[in-house]
N, C-alpha and C. Protein backbone atom coordinates (compact mmCIF):
# COMPACT_ATOMS: atom_id res chain seq x y z
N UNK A 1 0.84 -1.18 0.00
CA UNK A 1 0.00 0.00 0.00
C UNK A 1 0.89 1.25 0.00
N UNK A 2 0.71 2.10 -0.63
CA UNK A 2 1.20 3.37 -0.85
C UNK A 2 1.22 4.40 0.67
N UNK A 3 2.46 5.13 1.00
CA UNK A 3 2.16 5.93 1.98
C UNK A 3 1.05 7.40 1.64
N UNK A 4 0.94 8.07 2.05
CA UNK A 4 -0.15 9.04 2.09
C UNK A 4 0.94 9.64 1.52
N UNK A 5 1.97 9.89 1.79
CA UNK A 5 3.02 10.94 1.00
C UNK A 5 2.82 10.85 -0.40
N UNK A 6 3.21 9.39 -0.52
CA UNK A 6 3.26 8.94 -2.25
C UNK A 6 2.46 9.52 -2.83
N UNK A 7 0.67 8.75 -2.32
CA UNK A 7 -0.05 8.98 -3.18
C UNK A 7 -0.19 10.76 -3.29
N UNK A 8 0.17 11.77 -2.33
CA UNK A 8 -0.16 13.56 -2.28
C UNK A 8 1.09 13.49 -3.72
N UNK A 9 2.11 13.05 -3.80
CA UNK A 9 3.04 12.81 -5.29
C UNK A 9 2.85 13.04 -6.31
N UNK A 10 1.96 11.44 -6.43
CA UNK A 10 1.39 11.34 -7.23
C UNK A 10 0.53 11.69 -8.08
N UNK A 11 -0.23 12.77 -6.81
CA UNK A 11 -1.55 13.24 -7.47
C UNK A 11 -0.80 14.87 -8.29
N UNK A 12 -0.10 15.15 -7.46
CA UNK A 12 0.73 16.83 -7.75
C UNK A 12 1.47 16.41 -9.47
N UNK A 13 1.90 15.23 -9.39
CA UNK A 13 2.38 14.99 -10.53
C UNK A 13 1.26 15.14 -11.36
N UNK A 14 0.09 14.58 -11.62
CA UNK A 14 -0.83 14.21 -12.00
C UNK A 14 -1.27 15.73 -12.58
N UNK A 15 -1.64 16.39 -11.59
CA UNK A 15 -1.98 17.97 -11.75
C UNK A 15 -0.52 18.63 -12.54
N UNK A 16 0.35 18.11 -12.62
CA UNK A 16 1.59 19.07 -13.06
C UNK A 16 1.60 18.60 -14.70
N UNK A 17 0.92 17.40 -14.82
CA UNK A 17 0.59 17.03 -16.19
C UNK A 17 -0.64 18.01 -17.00
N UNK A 18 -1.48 18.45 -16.16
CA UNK A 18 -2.98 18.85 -16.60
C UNK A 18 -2.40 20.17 -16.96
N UNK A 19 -1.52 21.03 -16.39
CA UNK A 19 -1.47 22.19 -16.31
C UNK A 19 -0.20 22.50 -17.62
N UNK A 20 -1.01 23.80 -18.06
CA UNK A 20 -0.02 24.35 -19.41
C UNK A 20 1.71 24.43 -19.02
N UNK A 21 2.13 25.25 -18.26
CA UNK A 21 3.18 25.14 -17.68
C UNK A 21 3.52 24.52 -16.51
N UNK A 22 4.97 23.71 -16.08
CA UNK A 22 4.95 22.97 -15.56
C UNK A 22 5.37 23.84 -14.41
N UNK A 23 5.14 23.13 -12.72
CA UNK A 23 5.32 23.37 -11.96
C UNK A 23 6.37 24.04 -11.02
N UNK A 24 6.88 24.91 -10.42
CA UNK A 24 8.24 24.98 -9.68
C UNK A 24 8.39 24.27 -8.62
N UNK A 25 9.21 24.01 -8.13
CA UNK A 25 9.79 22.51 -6.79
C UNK A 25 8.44 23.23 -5.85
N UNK A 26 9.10 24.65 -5.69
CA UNK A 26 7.44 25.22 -4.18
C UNK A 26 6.42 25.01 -4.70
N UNK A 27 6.03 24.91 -5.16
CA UNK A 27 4.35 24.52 -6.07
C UNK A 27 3.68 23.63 -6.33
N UNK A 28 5.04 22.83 -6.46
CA UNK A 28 4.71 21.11 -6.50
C UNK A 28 4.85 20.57 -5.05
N UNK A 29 5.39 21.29 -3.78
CA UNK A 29 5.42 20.91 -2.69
C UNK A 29 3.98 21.18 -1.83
N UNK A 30 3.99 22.66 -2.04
CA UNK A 30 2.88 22.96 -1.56
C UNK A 30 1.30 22.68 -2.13
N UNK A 31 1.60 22.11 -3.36
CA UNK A 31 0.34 20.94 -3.83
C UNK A 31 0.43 19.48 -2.83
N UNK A 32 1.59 19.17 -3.19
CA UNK A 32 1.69 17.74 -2.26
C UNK A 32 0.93 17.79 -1.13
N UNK A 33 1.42 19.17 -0.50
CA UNK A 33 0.61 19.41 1.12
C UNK A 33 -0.60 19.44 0.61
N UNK A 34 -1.09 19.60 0.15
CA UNK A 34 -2.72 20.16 0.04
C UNK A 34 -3.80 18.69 0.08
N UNK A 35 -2.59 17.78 -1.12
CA UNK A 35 -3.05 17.05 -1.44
C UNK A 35 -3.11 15.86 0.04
N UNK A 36 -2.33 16.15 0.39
CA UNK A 36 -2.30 14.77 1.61
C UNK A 36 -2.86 15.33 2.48
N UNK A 37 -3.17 16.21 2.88
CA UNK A 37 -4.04 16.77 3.95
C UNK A 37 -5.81 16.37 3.58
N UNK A 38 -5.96 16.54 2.30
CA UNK A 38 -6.86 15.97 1.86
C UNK A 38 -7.42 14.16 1.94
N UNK A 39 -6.47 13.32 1.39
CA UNK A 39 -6.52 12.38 1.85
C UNK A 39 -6.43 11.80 3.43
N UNK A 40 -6.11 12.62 4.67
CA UNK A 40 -5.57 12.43 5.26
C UNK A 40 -7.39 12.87 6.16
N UNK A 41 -7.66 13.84 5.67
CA UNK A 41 -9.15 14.11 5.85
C UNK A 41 -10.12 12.88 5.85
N UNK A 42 -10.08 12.66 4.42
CA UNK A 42 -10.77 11.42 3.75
C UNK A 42 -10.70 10.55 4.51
N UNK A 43 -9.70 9.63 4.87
CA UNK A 43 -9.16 8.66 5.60
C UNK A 43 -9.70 8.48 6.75
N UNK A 44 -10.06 9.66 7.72
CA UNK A 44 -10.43 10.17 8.80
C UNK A 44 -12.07 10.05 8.78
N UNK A 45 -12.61 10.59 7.72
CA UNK A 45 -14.03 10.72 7.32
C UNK A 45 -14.69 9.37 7.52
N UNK A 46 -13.92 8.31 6.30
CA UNK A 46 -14.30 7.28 6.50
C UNK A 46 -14.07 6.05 7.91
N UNK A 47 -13.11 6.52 8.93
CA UNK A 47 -12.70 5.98 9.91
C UNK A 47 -13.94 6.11 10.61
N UNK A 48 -14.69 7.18 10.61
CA UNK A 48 -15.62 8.41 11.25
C UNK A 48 -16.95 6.98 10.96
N UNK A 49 -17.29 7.44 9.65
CA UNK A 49 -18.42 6.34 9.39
C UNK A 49 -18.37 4.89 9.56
N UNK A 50 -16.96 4.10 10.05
CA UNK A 50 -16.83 2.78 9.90
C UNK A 50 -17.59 2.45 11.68
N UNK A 51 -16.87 3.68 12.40
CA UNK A 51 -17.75 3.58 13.51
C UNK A 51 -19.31 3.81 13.86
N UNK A 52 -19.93 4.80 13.31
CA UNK A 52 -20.94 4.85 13.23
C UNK A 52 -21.85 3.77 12.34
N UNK A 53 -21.02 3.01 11.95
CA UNK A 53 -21.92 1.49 11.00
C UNK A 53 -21.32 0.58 11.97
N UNK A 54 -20.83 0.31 12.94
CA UNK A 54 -20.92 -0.82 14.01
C UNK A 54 -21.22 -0.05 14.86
N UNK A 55 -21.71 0.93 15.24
CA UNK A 55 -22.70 1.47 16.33
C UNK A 55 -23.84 1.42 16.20
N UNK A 56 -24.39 1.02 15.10
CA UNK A 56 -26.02 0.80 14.09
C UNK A 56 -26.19 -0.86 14.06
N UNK A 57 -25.55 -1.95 14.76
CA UNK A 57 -25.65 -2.85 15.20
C UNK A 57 -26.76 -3.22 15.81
N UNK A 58 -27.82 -4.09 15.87
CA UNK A 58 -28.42 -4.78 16.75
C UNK A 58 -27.98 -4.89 17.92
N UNK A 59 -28.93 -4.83 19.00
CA UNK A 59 -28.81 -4.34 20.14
C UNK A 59 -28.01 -5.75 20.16
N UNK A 60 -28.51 -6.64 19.97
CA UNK A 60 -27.66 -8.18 21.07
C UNK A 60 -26.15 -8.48 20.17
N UNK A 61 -25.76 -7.68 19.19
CA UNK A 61 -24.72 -7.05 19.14
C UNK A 61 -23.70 -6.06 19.35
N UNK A 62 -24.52 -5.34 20.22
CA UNK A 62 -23.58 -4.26 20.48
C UNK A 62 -22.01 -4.38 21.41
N UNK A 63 -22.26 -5.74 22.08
CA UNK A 63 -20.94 -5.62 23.16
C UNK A 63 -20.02 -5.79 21.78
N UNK A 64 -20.10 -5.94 20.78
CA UNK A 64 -18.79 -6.90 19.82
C UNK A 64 -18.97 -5.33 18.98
N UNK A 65 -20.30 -4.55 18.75
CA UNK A 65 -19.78 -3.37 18.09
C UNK A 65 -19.04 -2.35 18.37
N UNK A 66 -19.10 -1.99 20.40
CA UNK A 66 -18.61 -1.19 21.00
C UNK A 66 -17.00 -1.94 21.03
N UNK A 67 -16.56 -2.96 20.98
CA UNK A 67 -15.04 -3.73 20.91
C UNK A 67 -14.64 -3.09 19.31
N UNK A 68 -15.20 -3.18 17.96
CA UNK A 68 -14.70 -2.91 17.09
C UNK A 68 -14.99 -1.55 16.78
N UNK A 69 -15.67 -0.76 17.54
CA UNK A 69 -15.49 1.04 17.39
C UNK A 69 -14.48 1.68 18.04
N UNK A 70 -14.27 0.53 19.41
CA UNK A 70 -13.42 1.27 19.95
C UNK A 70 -11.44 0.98 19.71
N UNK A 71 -11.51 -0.46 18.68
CA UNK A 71 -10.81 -0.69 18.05
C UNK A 71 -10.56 0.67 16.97
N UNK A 72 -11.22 0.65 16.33
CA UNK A 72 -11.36 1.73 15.57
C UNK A 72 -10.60 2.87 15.83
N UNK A 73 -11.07 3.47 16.79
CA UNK A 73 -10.60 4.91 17.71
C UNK A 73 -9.34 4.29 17.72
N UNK A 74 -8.74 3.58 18.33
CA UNK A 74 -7.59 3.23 18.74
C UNK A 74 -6.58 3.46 17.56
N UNK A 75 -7.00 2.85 16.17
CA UNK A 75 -6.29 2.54 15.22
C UNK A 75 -6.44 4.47 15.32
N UNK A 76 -7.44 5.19 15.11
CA UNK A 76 -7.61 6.17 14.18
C UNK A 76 -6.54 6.95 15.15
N UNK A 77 -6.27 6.85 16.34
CA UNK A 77 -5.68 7.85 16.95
C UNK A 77 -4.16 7.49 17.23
N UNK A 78 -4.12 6.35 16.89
CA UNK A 78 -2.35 6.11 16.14
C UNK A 78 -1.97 6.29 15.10
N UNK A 79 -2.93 6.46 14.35
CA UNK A 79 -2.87 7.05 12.99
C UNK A 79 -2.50 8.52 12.70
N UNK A 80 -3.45 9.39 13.83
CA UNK A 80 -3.03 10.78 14.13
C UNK A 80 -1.91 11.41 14.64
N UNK A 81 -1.29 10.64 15.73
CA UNK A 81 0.01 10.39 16.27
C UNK A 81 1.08 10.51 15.61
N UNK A 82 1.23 9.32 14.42
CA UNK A 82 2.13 9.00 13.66
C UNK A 82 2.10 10.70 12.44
N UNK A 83 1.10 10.89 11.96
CA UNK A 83 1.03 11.81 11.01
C UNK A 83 1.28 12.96 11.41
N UNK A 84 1.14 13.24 13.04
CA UNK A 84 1.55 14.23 13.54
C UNK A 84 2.97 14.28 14.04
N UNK A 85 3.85 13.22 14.36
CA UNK A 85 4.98 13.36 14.22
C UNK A 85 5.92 13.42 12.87
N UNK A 86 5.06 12.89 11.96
CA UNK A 86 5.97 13.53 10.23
C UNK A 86 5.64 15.05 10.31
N UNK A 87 5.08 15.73 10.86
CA UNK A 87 4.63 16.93 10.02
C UNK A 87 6.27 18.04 10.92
């Protein structure tokens, strides 16, 4: 799987293709940022809804939904951790 860096890269590359003239190193950096902050959103969004769809569990499921939401949190906030020590 691709790091979140790569794919913000990838995509700046992507945009540096679309565009008439090509990019300067700051332009293509400060796209990168834009771009992974974006995904990095996304990522988050959907972390957001994976919990709220095992919180929508049947009641005589809930002890196993509240274990995998709060799994969830766990992952999502080592996730934040880590991204906050690259920055």
């Amino acid at each position: 799987m691709k790091t979140l860096r790569a794919i913000a890269e990838e995509a700046a590359g992507g945009i540096d293709t679309v565009l008439d003239g090509s990019l300067n190193p700051e332009q293509k950096h400060k796209i990168e940022d834009i771009v992974e902050k974006a995904v990095i959103k996304g990522l988050l969004e959907g972390q957001h809804r994976a919990v709220d769809a095992a919180l929508r569990c049947p009641d005589a499921d809930q002890d196993l939904a509240h274990k995998i939401a709060s799994e969830i949190r766990r992952k999502n906030d080592a996730l934040i951790a880590n991204l906050s020590s690259l920055r």
